[in-house]
Protein backbone atom coordinates (compact mmCIF):
# COMPACT_ATOMS: atom_id res chain seq x y z
CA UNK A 1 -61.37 57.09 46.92
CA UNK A 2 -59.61 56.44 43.61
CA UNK A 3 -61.29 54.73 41.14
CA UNK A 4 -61.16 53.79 37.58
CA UNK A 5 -64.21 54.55 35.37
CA UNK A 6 -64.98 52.63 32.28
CA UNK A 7 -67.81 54.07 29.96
CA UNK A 8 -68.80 51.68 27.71
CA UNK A 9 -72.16 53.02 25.39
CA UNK A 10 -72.18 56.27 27.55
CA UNK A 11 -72.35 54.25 30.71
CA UNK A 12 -70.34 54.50 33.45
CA UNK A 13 -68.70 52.40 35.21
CA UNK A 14 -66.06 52.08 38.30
CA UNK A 15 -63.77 50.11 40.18
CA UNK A 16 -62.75 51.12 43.49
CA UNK A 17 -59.53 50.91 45.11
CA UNK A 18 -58.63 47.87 46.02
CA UNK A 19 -61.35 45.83 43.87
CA UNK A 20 -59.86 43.53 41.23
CA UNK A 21 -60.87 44.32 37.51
CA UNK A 22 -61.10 40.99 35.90
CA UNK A 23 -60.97 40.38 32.02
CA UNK A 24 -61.82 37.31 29.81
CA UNK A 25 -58.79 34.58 29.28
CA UNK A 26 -58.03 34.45 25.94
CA UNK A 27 -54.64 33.32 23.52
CA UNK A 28 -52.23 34.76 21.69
CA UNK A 29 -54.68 35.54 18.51
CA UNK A 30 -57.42 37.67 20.28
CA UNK A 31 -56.02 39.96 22.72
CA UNK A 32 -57.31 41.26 26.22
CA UNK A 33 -56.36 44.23 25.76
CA UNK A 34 -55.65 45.34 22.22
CA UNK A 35 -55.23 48.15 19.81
CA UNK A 36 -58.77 49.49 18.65
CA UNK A 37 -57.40 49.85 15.41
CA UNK A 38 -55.48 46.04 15.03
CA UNK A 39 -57.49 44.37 17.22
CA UNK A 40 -54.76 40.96 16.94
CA UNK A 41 -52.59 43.58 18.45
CA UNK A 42 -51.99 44.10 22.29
CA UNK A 43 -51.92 41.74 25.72
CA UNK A 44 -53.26 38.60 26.14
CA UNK A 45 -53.84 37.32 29.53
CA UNK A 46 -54.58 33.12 29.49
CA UNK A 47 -54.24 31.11 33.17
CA UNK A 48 -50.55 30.40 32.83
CA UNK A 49 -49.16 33.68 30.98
CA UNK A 50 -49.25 36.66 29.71
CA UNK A 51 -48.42 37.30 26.07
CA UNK A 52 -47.72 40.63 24.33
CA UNK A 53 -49.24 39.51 20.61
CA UNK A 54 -48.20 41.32 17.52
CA UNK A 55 -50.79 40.38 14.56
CA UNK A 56 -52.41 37.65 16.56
CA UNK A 57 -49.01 36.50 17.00
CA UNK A 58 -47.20 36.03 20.57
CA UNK A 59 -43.70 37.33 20.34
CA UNK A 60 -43.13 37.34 23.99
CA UNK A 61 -44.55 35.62 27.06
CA UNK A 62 -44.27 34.86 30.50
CA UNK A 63 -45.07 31.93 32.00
CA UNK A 64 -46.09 31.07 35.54
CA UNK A 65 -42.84 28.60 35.61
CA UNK A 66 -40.82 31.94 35.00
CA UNK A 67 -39.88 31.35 31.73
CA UNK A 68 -39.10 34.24 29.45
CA UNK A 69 -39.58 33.07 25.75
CA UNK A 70 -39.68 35.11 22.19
CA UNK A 71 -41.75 33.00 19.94
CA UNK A 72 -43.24 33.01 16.91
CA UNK A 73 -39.30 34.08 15.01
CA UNK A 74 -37.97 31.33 12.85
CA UNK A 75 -34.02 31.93 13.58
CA UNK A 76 -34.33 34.68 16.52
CA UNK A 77 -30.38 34.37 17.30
CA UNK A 78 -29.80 35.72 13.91
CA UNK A 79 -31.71 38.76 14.71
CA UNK A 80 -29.56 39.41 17.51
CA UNK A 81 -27.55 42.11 16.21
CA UNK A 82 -27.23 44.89 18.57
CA UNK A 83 -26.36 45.72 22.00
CA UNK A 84 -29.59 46.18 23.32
CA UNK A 85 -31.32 42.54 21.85
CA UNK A 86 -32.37 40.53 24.42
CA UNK A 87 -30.17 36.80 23.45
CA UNK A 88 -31.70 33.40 23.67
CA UNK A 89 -29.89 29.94 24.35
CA UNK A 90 -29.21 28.70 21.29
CA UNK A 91 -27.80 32.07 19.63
CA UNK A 92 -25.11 31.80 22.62
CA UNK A 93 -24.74 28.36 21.84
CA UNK A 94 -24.47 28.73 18.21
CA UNK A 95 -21.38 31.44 19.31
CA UNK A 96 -19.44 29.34 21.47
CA UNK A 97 -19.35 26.55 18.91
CA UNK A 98 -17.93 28.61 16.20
CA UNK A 99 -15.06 28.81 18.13
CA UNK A 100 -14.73 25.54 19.93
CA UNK A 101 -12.13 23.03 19.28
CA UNK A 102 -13.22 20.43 17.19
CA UNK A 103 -11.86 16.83 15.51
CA UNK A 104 -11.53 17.03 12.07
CA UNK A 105 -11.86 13.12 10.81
CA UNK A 106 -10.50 12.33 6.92
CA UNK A 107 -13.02 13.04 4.84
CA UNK A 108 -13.26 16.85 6.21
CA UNK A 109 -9.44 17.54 4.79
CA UNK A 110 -9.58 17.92 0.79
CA UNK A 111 -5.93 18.52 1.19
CA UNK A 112 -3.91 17.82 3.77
CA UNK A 113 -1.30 20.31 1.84
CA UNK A 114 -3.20 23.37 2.48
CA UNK A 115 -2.35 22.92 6.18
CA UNK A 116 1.42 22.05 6.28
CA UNK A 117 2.82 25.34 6.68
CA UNK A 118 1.68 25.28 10.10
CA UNK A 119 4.76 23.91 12.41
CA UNK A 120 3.83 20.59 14.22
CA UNK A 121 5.30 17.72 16.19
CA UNK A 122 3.64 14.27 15.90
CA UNK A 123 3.76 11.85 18.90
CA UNK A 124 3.72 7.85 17.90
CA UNK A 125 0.32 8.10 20.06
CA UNK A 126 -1.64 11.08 17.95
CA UNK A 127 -1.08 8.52 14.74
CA UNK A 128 -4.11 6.24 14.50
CA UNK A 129 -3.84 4.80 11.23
CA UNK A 130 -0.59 6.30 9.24
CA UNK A 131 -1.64 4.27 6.23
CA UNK A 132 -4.82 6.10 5.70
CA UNK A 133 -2.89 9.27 4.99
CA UNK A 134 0.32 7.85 2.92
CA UNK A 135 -1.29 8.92 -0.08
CA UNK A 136 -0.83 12.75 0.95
CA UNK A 137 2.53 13.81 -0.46
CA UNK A 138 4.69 15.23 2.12
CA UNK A 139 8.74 15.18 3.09
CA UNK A 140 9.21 14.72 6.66
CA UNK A 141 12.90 16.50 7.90
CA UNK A 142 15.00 14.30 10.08
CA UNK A 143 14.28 17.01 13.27
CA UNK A 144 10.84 16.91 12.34
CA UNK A 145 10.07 13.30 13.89
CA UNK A 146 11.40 12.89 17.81
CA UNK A 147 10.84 9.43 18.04
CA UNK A 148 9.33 6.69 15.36
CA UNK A 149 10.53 3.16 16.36
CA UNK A 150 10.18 0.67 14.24
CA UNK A 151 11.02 -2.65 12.27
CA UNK A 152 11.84 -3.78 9.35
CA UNK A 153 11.53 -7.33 8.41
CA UNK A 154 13.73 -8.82 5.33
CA UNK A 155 10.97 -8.74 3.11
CA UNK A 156 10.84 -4.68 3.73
CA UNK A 157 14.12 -4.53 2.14
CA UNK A 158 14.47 -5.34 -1.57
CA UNK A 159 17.97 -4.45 -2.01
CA UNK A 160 20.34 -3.94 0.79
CA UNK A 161 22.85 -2.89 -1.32
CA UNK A 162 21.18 -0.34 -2.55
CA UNK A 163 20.92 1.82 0.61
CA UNK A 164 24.58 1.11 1.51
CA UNK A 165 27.11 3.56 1.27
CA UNK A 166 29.15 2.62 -1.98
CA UNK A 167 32.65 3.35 -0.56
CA UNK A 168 32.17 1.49 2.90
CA UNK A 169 30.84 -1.96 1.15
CA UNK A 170 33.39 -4.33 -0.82
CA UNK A 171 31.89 -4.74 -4.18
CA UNK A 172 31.44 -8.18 -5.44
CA UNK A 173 31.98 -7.29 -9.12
CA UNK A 174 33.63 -4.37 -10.55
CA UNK A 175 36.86 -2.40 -10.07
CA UNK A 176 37.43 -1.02 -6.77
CA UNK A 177 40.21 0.33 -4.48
CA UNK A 178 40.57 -0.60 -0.82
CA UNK A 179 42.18 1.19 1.60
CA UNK A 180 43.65 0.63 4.74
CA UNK A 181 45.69 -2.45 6.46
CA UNK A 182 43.21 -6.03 5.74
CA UNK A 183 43.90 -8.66 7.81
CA UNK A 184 42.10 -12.24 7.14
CA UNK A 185 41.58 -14.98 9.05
CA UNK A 186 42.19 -17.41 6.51
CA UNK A 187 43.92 -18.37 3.28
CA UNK A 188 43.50 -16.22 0.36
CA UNK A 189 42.95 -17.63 -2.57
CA UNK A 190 44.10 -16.59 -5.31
CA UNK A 191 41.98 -16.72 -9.13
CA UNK A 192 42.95 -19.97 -10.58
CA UNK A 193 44.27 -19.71 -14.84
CA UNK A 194 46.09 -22.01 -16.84
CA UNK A 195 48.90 -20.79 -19.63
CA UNK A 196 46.48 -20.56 -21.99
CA UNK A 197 43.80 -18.88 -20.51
CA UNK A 198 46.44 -16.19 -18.74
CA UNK A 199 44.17 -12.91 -18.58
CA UNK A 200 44.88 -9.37 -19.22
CA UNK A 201 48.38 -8.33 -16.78
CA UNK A 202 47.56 -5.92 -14.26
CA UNK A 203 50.84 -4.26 -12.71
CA UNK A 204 50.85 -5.85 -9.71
CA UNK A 205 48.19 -8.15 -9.93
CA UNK A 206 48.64 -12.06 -8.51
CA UNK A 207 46.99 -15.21 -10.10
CA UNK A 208 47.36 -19.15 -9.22
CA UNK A 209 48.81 -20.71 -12.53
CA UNK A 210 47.83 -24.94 -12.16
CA UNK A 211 49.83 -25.99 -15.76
CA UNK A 212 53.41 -24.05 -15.68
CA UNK A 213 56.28 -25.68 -16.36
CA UNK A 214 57.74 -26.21 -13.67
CA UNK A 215 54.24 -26.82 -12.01
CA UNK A 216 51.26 -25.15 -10.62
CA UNK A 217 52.78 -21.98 -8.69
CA UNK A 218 51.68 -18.15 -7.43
CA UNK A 219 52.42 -15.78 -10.65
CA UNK A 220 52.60 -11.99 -10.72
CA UNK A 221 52.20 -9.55 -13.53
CA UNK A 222 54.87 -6.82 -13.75
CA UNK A 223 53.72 -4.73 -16.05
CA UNK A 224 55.07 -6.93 -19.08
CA UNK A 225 54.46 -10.20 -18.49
CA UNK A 226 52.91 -12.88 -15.98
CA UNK A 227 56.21 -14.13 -13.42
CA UNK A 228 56.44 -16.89 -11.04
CA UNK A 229 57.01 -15.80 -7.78
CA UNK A 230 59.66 -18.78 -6.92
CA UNK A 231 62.37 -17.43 -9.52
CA UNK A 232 61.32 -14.60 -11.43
CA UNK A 233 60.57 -16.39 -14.81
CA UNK A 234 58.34 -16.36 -17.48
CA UNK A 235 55.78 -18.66 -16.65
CA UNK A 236 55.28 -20.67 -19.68
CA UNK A 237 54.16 -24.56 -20.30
């Protein structure tokens, strides 16, 4: 019959087969069974686990629910270098969110710069607030945005002018040369002078003349002096 003999003071004493050998519950910190040198080191055996304690310490146990756990190691995932290391829940968390997409709001983007040589297309619906990042430098190219409706009200515009294209306006001062056949749909008038106010000829140039001599009539300039158009003369008073 096989037994197992424990001698304790130079007594002996057995347990036969079958026959349970039962040992004191105790935690973590005092042992069952521990090292006779480190006595905080070794198994401890309570009603709901069992505990392998290093320095009075458990660093692994298993419970009656069936739950493995390493305690006792501030930071365990970080220990988790090797093939062989058993990991835990939160080290494998910890890895999945270092690569997880993420929302990066304002305040994480010291400069929104940094980030432009990376080729993008922005939808109408990704921009939440376009005024919050107008103070970020940046040229947009005309193939660069596929569709931005929008409106502009007169007060948006401070000088039309300005953003016209300078040879498909009529200018309202200044010298300028039109082109092309101009048909109007009513009366041209012509820049009113009197004799003595007659400006500087240009060749070719018309003006209305009220005080000639023969009355107020059309005049053209050609090249020497102002003529009526009637007859040719001089227009004088």
């Amino acid at each position: 019959m096989p037994i197992l003999r424990l001698s304790p003071d130079g007594t002996s004493y057995w347990i036969a087969s079958g026959e349970r050998l039962e040992v004191p519950t105790t935690g973590a910190a005092v042992p069952t069974l521990a090292n006779e040198v480190q006595t905080t080191t070794g198994i401890a055996i309570d009603e709901q686990a069992i505990h392998l304690s290093l320095l009075g310490v458990s660093k692994f146990s298993l419970e009656s629910t069936g739950i493995i756990t390493v305690a006792g190691t501030l930071d365990y995932e970080t220990l988790v270098i090797a093939d062989d290391h058993i990991p835990n829940k939160k080290y494998v968390d910890d890895a999945i969110t270092v690569g997880a997409p993420h929302t990066h709001l304002e305040a994480d983007i010291t400069d929104l710069q940094a980030y432009a040589p990376v080729a993008h297309t922005h939808l109408s619906a990704d921009i939440i607030d376009l005024p919050a990042y107008a103070l970020v430098a940046h040229t947009h190219l005309a193939a660069d945005i596929t569709d931005f409706p929008h409106t502009h009200v007169e007060a948006d515009i401070t000088d039309l002018q300005a953003y016209s294209l300078d040879a498909d306006v009529v200018k309202l001062t200044g010298d300028q040369t039109v082109a092309g056949t101009k048909t109007f749909s009513a009366p041209v008038v012509l820049p009113s002078f009197t004799v003595a106010t007659l400006p500087t000829g240009v060749n070719g140039g018309m003006i209305f003349v009220t005080d000639d001599v023969g009355g107020a009539t059309p005049a053209y300039y050609d090249g020497a002096a102002w003529r009526r158009v009637s007859d040719r003369a001089v227009v004088t008073t």
